[in-house]
Structures are given as C-alpha cells and as structure tokens.
PDB file of N, CA and C in Angstrom:
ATOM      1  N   UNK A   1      94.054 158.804  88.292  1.00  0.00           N
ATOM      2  CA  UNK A   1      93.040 159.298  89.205  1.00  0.00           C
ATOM      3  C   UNK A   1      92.669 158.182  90.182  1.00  0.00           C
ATOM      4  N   UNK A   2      92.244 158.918  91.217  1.00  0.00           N
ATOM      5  CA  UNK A   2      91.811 157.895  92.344  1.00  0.00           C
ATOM      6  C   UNK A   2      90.687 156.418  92.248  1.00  0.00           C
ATOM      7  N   UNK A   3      90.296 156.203  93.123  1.00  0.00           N
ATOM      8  CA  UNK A   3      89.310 155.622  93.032  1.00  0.00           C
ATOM      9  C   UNK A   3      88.376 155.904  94.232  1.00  0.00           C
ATOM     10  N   UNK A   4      87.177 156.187  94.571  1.00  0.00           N
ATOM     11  CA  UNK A   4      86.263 156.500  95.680  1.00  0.00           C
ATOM     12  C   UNK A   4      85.347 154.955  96.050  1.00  0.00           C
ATOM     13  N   UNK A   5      85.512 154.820  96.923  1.00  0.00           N
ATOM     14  CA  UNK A   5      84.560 153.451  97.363  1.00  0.00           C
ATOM     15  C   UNK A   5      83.796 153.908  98.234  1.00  0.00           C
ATOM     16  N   UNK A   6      82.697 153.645  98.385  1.00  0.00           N
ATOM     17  CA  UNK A   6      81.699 154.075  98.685  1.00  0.00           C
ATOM     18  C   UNK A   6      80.480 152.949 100.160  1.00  0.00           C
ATOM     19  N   UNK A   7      80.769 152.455 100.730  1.00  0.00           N
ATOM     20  CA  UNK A   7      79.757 151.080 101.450  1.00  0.00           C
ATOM     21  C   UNK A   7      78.938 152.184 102.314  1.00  0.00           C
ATOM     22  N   UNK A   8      77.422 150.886 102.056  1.00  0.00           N
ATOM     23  CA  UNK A   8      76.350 151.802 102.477  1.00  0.00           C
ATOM     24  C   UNK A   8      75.604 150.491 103.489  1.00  0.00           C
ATOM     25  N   UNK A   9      75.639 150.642 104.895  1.00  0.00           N
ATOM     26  CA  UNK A   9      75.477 149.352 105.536  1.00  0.00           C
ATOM     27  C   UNK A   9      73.947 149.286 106.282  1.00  0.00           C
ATOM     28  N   UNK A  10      73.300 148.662 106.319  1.00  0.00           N
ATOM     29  CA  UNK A  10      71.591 148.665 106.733  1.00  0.00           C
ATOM     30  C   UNK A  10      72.306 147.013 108.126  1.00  0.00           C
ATOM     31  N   UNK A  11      71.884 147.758 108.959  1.00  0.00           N
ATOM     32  CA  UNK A  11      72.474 147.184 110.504  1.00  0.00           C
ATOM     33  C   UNK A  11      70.908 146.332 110.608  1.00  0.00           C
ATOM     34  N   UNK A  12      71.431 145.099 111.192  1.00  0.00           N
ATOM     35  CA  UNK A  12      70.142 144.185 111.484  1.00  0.00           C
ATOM     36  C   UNK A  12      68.905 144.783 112.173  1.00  0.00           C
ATOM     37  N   UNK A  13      67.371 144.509 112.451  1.00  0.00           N
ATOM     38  CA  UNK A  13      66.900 145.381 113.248  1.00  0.00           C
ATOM     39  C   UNK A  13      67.178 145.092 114.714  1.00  0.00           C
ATOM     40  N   UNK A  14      67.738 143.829 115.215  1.00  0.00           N
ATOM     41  CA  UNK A  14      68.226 143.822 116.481  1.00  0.00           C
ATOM     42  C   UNK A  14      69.288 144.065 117.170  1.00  0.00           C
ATOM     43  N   UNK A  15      70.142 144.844 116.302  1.00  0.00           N
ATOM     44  CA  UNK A  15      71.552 145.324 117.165  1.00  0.00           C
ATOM     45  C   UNK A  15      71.353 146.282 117.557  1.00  0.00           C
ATOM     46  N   UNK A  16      72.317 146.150 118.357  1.00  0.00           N
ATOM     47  CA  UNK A  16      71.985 147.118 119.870  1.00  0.00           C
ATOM     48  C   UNK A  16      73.109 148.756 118.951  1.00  0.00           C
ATOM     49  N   UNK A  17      72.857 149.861 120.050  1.00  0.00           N
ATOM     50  CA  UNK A  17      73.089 151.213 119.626  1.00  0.00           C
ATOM     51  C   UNK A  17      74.544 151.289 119.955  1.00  0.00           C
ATOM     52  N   UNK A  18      75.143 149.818 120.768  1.00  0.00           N
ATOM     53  CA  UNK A  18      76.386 149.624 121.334  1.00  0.00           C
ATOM     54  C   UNK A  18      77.471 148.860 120.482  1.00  0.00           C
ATOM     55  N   UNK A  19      76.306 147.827 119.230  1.00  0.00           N
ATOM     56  CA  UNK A  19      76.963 147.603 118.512  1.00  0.00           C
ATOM     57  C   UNK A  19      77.174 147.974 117.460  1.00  0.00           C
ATOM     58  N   UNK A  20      76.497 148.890 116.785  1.00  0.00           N
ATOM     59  CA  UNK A  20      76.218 149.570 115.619  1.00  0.00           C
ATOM     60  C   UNK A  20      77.768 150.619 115.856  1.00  0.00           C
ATOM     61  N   UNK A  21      78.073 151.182 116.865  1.00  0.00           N
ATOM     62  CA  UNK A  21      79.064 152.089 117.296  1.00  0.00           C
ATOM     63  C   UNK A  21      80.452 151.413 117.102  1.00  0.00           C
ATOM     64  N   UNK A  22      80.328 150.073 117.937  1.00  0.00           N
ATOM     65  CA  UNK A  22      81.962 149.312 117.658  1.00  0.00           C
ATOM     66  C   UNK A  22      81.684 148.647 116.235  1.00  0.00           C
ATOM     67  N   UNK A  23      80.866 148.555 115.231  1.00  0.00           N
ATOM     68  CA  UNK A  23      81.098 148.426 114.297  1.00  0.00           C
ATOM     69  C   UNK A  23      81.128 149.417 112.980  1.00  0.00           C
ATOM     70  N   UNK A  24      80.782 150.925 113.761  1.00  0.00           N
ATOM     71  CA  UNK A  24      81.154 152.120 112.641  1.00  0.00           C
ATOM     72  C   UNK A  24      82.752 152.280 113.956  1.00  0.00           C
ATOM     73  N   UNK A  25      83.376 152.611 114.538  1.00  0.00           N
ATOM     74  CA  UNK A  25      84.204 152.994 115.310  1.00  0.00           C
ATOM     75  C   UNK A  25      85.650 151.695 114.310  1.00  0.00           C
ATOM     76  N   UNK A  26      85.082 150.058 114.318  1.00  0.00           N
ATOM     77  CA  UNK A  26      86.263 149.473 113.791  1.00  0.00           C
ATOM     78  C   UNK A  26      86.194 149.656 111.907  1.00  0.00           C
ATOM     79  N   UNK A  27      85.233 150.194 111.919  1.00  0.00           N
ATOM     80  CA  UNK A  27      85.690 150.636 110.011  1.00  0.00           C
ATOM     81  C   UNK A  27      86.440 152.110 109.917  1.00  0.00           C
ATOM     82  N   UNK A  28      85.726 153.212 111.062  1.00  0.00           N
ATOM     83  CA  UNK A  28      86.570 153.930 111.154  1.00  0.00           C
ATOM     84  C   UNK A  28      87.894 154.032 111.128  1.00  0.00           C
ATOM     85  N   UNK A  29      88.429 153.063 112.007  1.00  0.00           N
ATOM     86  CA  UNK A  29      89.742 152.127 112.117  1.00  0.00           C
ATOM     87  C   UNK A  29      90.769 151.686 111.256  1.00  0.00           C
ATOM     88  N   UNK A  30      89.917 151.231 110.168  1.00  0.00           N
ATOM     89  CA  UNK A  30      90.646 150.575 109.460  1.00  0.00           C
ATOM     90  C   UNK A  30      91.718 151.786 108.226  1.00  0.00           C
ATOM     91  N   UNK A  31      91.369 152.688 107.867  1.00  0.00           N
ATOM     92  CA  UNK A  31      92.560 154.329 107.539  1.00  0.00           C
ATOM     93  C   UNK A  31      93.682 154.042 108.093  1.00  0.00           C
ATOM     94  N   UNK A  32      93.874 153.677 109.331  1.00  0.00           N
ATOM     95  CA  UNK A  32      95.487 153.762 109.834  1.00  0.00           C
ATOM     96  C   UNK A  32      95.657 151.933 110.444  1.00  0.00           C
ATOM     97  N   UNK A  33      94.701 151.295 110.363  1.00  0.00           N
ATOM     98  CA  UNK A  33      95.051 149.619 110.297  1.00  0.00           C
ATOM     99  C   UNK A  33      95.433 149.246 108.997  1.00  0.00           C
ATOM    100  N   UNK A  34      95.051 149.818 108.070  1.00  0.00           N
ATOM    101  CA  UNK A  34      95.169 149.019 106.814  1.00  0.00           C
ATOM    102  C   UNK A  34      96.385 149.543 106.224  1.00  0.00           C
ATOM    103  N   UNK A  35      97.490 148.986 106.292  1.00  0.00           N
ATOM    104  CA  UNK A  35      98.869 149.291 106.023  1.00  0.00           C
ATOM    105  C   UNK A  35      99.117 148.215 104.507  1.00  0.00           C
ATOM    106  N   UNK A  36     100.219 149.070 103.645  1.00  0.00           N
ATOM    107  CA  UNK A  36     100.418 148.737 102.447  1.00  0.00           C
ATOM    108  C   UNK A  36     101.575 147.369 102.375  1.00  0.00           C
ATOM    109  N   UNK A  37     101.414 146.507 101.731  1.00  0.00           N
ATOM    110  CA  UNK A  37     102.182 145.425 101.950  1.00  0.00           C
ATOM    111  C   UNK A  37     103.927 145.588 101.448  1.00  0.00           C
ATOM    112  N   UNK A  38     104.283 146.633 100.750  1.00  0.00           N
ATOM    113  CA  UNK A  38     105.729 147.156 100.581  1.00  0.00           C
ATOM    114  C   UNK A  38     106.089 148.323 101.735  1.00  0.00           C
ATOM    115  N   UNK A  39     105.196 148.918 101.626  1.00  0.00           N
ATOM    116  CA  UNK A  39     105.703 149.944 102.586  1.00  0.00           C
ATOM    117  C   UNK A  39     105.231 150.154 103.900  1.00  0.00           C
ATOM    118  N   UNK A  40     104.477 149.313 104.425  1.00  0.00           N
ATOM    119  CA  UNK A  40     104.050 148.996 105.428  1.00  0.00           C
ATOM    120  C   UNK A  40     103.271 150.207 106.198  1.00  0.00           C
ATOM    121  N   UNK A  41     103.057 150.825 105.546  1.00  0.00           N
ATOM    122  CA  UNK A  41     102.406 152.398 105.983  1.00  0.00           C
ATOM    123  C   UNK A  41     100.795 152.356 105.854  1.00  0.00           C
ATOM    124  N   UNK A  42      99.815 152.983 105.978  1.00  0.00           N
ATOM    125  CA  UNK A  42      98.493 153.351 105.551  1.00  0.00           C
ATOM    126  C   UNK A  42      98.594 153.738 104.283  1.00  0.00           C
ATOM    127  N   UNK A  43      97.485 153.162 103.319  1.00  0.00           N
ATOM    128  CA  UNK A  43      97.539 153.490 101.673  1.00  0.00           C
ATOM    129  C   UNK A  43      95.779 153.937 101.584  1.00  0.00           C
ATOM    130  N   UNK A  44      94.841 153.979 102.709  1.00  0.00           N
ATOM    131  CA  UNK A  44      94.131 154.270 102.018  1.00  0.00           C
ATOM    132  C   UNK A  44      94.059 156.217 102.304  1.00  0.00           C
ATOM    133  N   UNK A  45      93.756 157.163 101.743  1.00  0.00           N
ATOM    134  CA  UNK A  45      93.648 158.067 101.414  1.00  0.00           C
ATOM    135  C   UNK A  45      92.867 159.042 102.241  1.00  0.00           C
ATOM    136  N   UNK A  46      91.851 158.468 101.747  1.00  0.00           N
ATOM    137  CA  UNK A  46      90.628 159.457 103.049  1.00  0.00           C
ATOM    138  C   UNK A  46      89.664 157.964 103.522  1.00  0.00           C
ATOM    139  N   UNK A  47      88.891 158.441 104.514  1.00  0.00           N
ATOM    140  CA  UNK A  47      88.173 157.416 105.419  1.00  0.00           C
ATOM    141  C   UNK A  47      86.894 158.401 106.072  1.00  0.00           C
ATOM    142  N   UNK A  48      86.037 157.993 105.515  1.00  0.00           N
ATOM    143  CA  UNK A  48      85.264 158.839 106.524  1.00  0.00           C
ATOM    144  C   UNK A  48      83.759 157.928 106.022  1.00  0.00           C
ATOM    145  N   UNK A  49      83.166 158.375 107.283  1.00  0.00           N
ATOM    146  CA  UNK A  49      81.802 157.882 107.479  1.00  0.00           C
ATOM    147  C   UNK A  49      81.126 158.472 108.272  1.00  0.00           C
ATOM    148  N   UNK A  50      79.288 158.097 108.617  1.00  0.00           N
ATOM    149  CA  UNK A  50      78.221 158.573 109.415  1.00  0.00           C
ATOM    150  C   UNK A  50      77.277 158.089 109.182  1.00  0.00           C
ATOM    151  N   UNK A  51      76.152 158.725 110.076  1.00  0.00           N
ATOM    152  CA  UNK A  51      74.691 158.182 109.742  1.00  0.00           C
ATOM    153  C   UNK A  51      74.131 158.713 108.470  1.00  0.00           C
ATOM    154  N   UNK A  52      73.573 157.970 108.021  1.00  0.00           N
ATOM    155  CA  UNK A  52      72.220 158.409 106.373  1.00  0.00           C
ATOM    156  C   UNK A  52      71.581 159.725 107.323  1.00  0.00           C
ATOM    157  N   UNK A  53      71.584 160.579 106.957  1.00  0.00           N
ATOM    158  CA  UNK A  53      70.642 161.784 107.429  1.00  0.00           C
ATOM    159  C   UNK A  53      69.677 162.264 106.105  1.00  0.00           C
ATOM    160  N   UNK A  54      69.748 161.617 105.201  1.00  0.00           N
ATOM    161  CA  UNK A  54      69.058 161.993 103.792  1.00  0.00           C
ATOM    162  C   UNK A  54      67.769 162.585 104.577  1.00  0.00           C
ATOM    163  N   UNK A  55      67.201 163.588 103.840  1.00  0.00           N
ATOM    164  CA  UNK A  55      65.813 163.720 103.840  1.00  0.00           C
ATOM    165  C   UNK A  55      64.563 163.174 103.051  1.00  0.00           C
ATOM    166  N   UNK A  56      65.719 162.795 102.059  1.00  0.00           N
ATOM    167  CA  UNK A  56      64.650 162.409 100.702  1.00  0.00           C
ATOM    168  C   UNK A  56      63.650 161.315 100.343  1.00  0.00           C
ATOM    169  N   UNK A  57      63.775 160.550 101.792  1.00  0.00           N
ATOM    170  CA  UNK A  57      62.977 159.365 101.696  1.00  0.00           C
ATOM    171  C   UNK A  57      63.626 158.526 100.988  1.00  0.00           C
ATOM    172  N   UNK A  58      64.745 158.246 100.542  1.00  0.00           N
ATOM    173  CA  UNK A  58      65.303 157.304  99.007  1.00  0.00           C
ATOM    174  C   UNK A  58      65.874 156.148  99.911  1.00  0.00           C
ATOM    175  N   UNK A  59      66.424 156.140 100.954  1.00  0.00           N
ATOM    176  CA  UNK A  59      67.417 155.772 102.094  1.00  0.00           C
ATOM    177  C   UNK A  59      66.656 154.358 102.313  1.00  0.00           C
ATOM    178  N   UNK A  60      65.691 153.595 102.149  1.00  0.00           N
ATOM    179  CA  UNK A  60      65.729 152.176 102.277  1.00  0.00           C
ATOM    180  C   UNK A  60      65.835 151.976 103.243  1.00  0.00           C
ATOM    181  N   UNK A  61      66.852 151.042 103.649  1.00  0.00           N
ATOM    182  CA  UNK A  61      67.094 150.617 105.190  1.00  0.00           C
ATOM    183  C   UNK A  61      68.603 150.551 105.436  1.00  0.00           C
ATOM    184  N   UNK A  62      68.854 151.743 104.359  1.00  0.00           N
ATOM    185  CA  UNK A  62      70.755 151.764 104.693  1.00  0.00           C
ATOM    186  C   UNK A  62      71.020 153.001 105.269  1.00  0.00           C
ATOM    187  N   UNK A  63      71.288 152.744 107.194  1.00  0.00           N
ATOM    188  CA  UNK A  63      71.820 153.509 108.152  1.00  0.00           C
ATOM    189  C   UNK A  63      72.808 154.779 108.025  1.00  0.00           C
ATOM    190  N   UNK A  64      73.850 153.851 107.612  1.00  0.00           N
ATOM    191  CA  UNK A  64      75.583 154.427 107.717  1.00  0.00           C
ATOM    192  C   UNK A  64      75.885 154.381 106.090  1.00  0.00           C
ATOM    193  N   UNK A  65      76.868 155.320 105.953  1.00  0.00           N
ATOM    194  CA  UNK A  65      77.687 155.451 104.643  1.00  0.00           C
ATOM    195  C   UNK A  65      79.390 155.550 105.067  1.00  0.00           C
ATOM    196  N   UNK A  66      80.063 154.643 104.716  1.00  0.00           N
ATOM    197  CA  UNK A  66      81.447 154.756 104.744  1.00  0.00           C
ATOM    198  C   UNK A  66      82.114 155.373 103.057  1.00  0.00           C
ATOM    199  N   UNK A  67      83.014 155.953 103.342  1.00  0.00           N
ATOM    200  CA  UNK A  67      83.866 156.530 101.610  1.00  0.00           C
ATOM    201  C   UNK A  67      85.287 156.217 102.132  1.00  0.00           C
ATOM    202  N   UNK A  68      85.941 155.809 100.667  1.00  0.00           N
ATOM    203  CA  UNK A  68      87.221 155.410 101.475  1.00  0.00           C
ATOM    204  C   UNK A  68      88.052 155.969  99.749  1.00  0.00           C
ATOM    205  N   UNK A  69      89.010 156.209  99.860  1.00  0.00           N
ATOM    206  CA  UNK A  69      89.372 156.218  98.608  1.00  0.00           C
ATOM    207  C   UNK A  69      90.822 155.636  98.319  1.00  0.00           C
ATOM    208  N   UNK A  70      91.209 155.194  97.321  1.00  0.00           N
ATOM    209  CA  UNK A  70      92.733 154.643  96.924  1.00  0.00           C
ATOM    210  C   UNK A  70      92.902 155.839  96.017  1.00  0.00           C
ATOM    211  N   UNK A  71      94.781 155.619  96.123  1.00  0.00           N
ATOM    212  CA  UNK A  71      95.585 155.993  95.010  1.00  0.00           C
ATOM    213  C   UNK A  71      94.998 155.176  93.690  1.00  0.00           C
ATOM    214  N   UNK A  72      94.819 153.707  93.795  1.00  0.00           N
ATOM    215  CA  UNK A  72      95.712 152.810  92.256  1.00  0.00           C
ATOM    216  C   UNK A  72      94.459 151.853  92.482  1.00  0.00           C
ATOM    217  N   UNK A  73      94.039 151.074  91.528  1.00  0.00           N
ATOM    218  CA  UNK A  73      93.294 149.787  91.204  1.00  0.00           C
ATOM    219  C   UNK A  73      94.198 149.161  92.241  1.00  0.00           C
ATOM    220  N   UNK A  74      95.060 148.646  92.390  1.00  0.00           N
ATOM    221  CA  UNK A  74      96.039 147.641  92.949  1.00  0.00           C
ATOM    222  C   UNK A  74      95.768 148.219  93.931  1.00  0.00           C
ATOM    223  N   UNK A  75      95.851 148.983  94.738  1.00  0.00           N
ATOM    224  CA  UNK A  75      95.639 149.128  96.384  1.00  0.00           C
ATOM    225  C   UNK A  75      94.215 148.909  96.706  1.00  0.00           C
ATOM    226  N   UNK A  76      93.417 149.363  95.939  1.00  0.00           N
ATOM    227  CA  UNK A  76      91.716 148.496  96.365  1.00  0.00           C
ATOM    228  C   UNK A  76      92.076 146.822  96.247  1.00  0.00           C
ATOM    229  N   UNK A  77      92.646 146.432  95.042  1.00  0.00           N
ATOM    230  CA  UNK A  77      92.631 144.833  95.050  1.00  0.00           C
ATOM    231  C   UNK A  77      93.184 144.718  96.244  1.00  0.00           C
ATOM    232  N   UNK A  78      94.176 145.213  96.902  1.00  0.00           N
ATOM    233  CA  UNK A  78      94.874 144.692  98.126  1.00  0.00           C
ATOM    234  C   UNK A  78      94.059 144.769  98.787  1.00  0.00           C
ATOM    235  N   UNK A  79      92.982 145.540  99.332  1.00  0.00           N
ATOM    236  CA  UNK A  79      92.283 145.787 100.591  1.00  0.00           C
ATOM    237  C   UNK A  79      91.140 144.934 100.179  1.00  0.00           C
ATOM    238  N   UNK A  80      90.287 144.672  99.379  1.00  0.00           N
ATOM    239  CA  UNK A  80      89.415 143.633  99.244  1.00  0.00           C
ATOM    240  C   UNK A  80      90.026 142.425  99.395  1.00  0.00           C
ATOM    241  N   UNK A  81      90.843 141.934  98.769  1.00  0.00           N
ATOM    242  CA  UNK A  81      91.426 140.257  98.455  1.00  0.00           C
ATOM    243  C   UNK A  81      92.149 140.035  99.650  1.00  0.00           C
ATOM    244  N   UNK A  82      93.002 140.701  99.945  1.00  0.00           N
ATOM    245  CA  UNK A  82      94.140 140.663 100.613  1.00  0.00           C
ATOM    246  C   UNK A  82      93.956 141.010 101.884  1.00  0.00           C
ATOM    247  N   UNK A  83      94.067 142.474 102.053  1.00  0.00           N
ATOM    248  CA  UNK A  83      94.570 143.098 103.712  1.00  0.00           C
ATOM    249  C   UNK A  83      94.226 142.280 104.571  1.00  0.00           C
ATOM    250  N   UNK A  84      94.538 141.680 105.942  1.00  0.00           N
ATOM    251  CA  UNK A  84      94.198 140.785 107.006  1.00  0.00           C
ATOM    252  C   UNK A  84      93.343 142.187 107.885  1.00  0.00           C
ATOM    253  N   UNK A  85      93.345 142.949 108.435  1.00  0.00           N
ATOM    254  CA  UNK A  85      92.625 144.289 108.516  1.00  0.00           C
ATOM    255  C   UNK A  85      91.707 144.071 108.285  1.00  0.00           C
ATOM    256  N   UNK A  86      91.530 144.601 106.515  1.00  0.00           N
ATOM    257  CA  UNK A  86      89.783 144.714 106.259  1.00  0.00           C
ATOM    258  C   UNK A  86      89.115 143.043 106.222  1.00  0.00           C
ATOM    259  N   UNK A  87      89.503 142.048 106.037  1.00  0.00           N
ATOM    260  CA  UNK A  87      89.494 140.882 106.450  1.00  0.00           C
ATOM    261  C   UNK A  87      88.825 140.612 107.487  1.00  0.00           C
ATOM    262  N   UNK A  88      89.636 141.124 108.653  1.00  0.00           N
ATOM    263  CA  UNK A  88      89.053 140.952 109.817  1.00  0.00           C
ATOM    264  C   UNK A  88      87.984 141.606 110.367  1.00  0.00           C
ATOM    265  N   UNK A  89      87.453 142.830 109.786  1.00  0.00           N
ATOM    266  CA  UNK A  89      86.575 143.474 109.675  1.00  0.00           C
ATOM    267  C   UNK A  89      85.310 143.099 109.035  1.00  0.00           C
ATOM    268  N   UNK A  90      84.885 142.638 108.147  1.00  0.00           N
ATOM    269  CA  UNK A  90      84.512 141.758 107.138  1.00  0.00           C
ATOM    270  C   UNK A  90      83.721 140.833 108.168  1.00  0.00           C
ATOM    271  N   UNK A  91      84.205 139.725 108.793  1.00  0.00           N
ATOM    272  CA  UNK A  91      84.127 138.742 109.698  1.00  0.00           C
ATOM    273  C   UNK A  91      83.551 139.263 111.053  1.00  0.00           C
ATOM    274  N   UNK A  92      83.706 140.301 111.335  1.00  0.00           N
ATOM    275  CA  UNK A  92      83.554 140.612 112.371  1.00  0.00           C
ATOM    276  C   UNK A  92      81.935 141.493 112.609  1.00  0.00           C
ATOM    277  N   UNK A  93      81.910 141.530 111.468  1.00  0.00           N
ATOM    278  CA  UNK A  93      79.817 142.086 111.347  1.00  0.00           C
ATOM    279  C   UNK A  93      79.390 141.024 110.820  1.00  0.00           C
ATOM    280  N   UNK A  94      79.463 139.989 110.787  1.00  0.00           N
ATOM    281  CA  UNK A  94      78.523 139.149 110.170  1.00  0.00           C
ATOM    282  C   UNK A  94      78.023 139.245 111.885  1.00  0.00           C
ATOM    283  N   UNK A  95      76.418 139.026 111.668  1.00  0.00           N
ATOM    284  CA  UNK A  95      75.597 138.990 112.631  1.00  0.00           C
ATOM    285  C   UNK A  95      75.287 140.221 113.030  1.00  0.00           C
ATOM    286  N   UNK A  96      75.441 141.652 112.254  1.00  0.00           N
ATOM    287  CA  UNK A  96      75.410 142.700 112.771  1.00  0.00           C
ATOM    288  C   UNK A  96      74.823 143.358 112.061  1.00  0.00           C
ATOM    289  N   UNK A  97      75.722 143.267 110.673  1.00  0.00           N
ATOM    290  CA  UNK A  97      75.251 143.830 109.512  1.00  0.00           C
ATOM    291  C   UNK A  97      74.392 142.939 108.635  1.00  0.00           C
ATOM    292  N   UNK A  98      73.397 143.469 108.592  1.00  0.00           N
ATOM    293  CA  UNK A  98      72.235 142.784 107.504  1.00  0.00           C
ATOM    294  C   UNK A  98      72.476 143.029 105.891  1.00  0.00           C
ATOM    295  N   UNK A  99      73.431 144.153 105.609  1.00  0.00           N
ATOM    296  CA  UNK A  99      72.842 144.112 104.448  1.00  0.00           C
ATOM    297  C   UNK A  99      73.823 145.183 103.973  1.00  0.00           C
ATOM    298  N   UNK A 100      74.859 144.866 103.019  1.00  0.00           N
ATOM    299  CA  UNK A 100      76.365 146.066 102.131  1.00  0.00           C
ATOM    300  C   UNK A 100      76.030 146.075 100.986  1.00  0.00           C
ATOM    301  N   UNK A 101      76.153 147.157 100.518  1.00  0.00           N
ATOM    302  CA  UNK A 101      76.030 147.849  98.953  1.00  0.00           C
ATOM    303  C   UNK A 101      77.347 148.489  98.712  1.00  0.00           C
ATOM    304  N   UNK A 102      77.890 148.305  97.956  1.00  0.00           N
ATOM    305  CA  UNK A 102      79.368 148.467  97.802  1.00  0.00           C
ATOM    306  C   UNK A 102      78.909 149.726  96.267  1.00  0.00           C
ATOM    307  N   UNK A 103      79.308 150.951  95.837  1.00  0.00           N
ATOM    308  CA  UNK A 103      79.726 151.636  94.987  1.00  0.00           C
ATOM    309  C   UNK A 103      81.350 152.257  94.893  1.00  0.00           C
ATOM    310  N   UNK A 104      81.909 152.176  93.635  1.00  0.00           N
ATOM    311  CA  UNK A 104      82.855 152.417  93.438  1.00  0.00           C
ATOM    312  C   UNK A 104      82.819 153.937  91.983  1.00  0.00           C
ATOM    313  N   UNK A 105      83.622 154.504  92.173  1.00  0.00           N
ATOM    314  CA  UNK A 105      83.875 155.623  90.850  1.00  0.00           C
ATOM    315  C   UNK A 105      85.173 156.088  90.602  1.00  0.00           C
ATOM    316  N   UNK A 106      85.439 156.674  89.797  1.00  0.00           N
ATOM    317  CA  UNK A 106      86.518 157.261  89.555  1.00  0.00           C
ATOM    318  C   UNK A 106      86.413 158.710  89.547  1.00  0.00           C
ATOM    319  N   UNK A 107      86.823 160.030  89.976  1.00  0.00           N
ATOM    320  CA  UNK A 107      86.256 161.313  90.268  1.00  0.00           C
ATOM    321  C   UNK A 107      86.334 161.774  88.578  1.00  0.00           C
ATOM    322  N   UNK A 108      85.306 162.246  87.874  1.00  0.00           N
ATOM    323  CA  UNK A 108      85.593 163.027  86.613  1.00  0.00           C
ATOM    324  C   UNK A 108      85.454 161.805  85.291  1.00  0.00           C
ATOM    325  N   UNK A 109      85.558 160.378  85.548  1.00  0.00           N
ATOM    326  CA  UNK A 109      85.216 159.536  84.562  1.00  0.00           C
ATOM    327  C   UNK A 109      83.762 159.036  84.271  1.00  0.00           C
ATOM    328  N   UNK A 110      82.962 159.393  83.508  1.00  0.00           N
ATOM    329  CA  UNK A 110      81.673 158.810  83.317  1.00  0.00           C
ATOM    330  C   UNK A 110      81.956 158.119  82.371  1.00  0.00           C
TER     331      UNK A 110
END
C-alpha cells in the first residue's frame, strides 16, 4: 500500500499574495519535476494542494495543505533525502514559509 504525505504550510505574515502563489505553483510542480532515479520518469502518484478553507476554527495559522502520495517507503526516502527537485524546493521558501507540519499514513493501516 501506498503512502499519503500530507504538508500543511503557515506562510510568514509578510509575504506578499505574489509569493505565497510561486511558492504553492513550484510545489505544485514538483509531480512531474520529481523524476525517479532508475527510470527517470515522475514517481510521485498524486499531487495536489490549496488553501485551508476549514470552517472549524482548528486551522491555527496553517494556510495551504499539499498531499502527495508514493508507491514504496523507498520513493518517499528518495524525495526527502535525495531528489535535487524537492531539494530545491525546500531552499527556496526559506524566508517565505514560517512554519511545515509534515503528516504521513498509510490508507487502511491504523
């Protein structure tokens, strides 16, 4: 079974509405940047993200929700440790992003 990853990002209070966009637009990105190191193809699965629209008041100060999911343990290790992609992504919100909460699951394993 898969794995679902989950990042939940709370954007500094001074970035602009221009940067909040090129920094959901380059995670968007990263689904068909992040290519597998044998087969050189895209390995992650699904990619999707948006704004927190919760109603529930629970939402803190985390904006955006990204979900990303793998096939295998080993293709998340690649994209955390490894990929130059999410790497560069990573590096590229510091000063933007205030603040990542990372959840991970497996669909059907409690």
């Amino acid at each position: 079974m898969g794995i679902v990853h989950v990042e939940l990002f709370e954007f500094k209070p001074l970035a602009t509405q221009e940067e909040v966009q090129e920094v959901c637009d380059r995670m968007m990105s990263l689904k068909d940047r992040c290519t597998h190191p044998k087969t050189h193809r895209p390995y992650l699965k699904t990619a999707i993200g948006g704004a927190n629209v919760s109603p529930e008041g629970l939402k803190g100060r985390i904006s955006h929700v990204f979900v990303s999911e793998f096939d295998t343990p080993e293709d998340r290790k690649f994209y955390l440790e490894e990929d130059p992609a999410f790497r560069e992504f990573v590096e590229s919100i510091e000063g933007i992003v205030e603040g990542r909460q990372v959840v991970e699951f497996s669909p059907g394993e409690f």
